[in-house]
N, C-alpha and C. Protein backbone atom coordinates (compact mmCIF):
# COMPACT_ATOMS: atom_id res chain seq x y z
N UNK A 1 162.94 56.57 -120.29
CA UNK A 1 162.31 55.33 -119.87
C UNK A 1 161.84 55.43 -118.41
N UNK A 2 162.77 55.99 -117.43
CA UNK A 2 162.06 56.12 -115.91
C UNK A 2 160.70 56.93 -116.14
N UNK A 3 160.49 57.66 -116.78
CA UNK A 3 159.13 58.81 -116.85
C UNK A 3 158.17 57.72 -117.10
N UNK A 4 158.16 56.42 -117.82
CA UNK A 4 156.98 55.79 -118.55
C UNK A 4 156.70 54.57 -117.28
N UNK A 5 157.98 54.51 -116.79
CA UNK A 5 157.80 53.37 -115.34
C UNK A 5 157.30 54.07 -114.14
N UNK A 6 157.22 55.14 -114.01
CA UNK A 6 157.03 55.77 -112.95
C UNK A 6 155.70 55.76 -112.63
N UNK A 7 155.10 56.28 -113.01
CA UNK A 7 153.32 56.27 -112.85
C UNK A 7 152.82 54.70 -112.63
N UNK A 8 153.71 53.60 -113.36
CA UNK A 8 153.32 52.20 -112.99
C UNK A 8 153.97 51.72 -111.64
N UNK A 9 154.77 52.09 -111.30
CA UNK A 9 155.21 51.96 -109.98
C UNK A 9 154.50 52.73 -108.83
N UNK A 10 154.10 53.84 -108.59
CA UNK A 10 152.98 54.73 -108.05
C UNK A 10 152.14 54.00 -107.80
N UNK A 11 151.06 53.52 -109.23
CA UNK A 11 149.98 53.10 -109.07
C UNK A 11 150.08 52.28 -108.36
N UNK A 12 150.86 50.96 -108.64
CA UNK A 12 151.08 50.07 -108.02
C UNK A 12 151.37 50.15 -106.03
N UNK A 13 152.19 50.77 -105.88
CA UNK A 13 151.98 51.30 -104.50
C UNK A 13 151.13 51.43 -103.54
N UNK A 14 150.02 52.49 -104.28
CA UNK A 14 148.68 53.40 -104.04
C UNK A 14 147.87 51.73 -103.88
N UNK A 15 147.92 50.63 -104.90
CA UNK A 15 147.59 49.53 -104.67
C UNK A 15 147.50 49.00 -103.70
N UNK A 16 149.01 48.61 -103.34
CA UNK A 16 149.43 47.73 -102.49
C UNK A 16 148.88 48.66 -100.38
N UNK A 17 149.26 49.79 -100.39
CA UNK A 17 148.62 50.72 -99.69
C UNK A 17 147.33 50.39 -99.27
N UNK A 18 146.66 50.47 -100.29
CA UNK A 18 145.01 50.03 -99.98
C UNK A 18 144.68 48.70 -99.54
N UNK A 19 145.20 47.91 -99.86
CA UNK A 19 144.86 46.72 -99.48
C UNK A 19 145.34 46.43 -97.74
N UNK A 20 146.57 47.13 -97.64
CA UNK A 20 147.02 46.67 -96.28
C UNK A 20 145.89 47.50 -95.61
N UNK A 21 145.34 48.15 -95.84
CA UNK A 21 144.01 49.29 -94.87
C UNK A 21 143.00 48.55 -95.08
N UNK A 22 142.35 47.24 -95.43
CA UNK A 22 141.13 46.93 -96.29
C UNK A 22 140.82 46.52 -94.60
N UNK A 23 139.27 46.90 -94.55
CA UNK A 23 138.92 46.31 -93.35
C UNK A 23 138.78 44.76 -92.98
N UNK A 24 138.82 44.36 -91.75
CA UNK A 24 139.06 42.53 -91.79
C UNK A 24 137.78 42.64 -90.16
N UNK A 25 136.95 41.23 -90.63
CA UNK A 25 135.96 40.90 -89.59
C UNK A 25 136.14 39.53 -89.13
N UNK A 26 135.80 39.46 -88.14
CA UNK A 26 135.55 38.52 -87.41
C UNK A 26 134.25 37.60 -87.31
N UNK A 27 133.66 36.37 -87.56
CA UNK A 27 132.37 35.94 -86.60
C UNK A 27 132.89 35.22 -85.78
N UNK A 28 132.29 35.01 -84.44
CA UNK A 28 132.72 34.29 -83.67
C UNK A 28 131.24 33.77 -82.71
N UNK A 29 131.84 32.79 -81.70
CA UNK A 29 130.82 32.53 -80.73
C UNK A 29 131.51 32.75 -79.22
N UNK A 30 130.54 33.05 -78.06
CA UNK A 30 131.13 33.40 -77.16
C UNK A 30 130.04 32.69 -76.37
N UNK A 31 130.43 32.90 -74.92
CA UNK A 31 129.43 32.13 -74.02
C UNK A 31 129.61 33.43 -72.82
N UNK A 32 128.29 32.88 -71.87
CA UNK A 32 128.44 33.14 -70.28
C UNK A 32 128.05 32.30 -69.69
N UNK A 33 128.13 32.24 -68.29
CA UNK A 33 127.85 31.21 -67.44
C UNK A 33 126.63 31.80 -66.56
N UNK A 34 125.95 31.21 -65.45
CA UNK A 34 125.39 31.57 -64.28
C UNK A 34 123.89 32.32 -65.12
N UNK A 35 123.66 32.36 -65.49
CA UNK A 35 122.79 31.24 -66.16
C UNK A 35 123.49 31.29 -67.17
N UNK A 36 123.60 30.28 -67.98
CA UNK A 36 124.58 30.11 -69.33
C UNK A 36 123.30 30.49 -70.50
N UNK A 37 124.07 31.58 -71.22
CA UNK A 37 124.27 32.51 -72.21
C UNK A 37 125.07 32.15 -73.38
N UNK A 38 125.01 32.37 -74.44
CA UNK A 38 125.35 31.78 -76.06
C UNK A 38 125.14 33.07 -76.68
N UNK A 39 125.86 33.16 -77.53
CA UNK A 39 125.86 34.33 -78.68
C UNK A 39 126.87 34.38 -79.97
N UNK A 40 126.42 34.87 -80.65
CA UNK A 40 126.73 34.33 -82.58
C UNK A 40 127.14 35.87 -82.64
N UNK A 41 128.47 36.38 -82.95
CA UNK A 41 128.76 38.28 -83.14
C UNK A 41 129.77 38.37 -83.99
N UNK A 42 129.72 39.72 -84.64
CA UNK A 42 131.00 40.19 -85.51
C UNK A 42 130.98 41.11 -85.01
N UNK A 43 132.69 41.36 -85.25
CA UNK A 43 133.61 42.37 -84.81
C UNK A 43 134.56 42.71 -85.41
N UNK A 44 134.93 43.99 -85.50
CA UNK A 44 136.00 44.34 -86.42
C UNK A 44 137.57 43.98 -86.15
N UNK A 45 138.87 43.48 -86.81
CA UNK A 45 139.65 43.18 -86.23
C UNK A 45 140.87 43.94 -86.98
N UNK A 46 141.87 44.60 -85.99
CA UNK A 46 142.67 45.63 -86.43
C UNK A 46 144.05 44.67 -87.33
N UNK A 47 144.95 44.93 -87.96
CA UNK A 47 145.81 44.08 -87.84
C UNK A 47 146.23 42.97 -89.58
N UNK A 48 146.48 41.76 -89.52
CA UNK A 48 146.68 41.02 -89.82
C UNK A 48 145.13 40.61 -89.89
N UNK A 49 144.56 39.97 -90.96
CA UNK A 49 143.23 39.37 -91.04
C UNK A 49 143.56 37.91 -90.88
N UNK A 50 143.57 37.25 -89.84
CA UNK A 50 143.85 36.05 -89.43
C UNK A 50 142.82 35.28 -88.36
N UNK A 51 142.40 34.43 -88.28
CA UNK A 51 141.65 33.68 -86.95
C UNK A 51 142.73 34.19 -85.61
N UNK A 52 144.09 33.85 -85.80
CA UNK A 52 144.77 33.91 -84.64
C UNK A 52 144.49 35.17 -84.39
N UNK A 53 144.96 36.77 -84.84
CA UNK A 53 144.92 37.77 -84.67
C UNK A 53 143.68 38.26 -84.38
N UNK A 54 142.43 37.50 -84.73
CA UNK A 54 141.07 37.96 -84.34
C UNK A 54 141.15 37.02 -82.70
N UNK A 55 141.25 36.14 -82.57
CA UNK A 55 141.26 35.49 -81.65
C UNK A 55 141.97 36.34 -80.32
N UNK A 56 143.13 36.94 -80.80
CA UNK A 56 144.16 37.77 -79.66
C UNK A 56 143.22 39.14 -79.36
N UNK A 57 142.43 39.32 -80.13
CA UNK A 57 141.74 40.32 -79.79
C UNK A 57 140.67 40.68 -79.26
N UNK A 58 139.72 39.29 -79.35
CA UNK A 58 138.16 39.30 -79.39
C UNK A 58 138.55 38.66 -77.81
N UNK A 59 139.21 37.89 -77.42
CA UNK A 59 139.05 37.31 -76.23
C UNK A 59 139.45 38.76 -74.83
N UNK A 60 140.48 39.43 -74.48
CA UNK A 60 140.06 40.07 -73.90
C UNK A 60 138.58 41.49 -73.75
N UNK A 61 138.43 41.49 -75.38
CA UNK A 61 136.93 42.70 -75.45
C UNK A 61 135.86 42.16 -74.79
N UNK A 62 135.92 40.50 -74.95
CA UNK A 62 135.10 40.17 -74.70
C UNK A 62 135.16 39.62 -73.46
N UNK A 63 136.30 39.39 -72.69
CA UNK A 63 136.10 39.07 -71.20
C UNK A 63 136.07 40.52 -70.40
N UNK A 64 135.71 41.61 -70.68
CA UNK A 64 135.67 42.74 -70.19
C UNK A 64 134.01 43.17 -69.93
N UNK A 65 133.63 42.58 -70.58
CA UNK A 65 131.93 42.36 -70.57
C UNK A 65 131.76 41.03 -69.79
N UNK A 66 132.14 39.96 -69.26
CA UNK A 66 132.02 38.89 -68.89
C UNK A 66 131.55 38.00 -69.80
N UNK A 67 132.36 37.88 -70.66
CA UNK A 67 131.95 36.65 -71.57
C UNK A 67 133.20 35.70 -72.05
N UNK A 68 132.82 35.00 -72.45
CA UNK A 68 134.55 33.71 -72.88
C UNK A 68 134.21 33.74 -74.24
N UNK A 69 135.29 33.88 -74.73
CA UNK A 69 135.16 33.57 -76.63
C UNK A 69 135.41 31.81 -76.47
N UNK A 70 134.56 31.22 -77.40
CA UNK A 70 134.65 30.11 -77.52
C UNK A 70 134.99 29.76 -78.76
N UNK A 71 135.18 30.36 -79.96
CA UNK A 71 136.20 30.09 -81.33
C UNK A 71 135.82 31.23 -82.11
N UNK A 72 136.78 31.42 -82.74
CA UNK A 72 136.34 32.27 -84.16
C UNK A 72 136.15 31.57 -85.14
N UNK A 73 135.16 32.15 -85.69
CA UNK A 73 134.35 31.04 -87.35
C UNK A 73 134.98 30.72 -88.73
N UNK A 74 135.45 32.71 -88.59
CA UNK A 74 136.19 33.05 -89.81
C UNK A 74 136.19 34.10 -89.99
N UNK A 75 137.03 35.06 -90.94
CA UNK A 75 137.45 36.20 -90.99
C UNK A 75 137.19 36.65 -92.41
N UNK A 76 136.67 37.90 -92.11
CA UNK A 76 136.64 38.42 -94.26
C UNK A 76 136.51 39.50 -93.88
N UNK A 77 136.23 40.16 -95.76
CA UNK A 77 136.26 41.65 -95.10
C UNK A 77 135.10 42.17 -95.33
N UNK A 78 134.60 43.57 -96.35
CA UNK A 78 133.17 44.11 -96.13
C UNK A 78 132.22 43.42 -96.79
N UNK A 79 132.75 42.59 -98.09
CA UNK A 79 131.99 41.64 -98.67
C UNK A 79 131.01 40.85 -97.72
N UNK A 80 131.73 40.53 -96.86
CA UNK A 80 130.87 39.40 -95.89
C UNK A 80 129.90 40.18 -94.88
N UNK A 81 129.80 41.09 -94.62
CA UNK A 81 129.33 41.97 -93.62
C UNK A 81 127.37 41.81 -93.54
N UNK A 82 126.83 42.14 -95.00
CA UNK A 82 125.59 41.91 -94.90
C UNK A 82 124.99 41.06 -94.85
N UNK A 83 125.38 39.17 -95.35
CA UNK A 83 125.43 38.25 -94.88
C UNK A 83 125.24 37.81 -93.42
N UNK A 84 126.08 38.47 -92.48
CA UNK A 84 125.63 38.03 -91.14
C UNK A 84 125.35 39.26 -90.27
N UNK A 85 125.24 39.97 -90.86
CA UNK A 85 124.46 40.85 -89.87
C UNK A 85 122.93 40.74 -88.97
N UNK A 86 122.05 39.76 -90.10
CA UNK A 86 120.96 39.30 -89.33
C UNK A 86 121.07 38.66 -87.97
N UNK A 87 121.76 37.47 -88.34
CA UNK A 87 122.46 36.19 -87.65
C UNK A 87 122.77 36.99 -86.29
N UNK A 88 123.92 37.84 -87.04
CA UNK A 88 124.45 38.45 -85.16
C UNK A 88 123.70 39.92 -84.05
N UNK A 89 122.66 39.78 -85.13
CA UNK A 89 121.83 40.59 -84.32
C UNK A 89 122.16 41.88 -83.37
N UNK A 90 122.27 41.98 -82.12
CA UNK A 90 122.60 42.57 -81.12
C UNK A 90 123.94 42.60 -81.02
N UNK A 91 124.55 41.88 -81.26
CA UNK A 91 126.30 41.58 -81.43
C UNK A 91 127.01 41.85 -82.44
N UNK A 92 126.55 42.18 -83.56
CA UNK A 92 126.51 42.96 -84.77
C UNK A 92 127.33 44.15 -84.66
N UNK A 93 128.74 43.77 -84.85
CA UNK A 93 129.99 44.89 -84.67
C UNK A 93 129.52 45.80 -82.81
N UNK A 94 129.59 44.94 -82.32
CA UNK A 94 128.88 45.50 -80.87
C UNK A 94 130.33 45.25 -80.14
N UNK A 95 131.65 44.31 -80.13
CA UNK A 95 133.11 44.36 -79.45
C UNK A 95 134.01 44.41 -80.43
């Protein structure tokens, strides 16, 4: 009986495996000041696929360029990718 469970437990694994690796995105909006600047971007986010965890991340990438994150939109994974790629233009997996 272990020989016939075994390969279902594996698979299952190899499953569960993949999913924790599945890539997770971000859209967000960010600003600058002096002359004030606006921008609509996705970015890839390592981790936990969460607003908070995109949020812990996108805000220093993006104050390193001089910019302020002003919220994240929402988070998905490659499904969502060609959808806003127009939208974010130049910012388009760019932090």
């Amino acid at each position: 009986m272990r020989h016939t469970i075994a390969p279902f437990v594996i698979g299952a694994l190899m499953m569960v495996g993949q999913v924790a690796h599945a890539a997770c995105y971000a859209d967000y909006k960010a600003r600058k000041d002096n002359p004030l600047q606006l921008h609509y971007g996705v970015a890839q986010v390592q981790g936990a696929c969460t607003k908070d965890t995109a949020t812990a991340q996108l805000r220093p990438r993006l104050a390193a360029a001089g910019w302020q994150l002003l919220t994240v939109v929402s988070v998905f994974d490659d499904a969502g990718l060609p959808s806003r790629q127009g939208a974010a233009g130049a910012f388009f997996l760019r932090f």
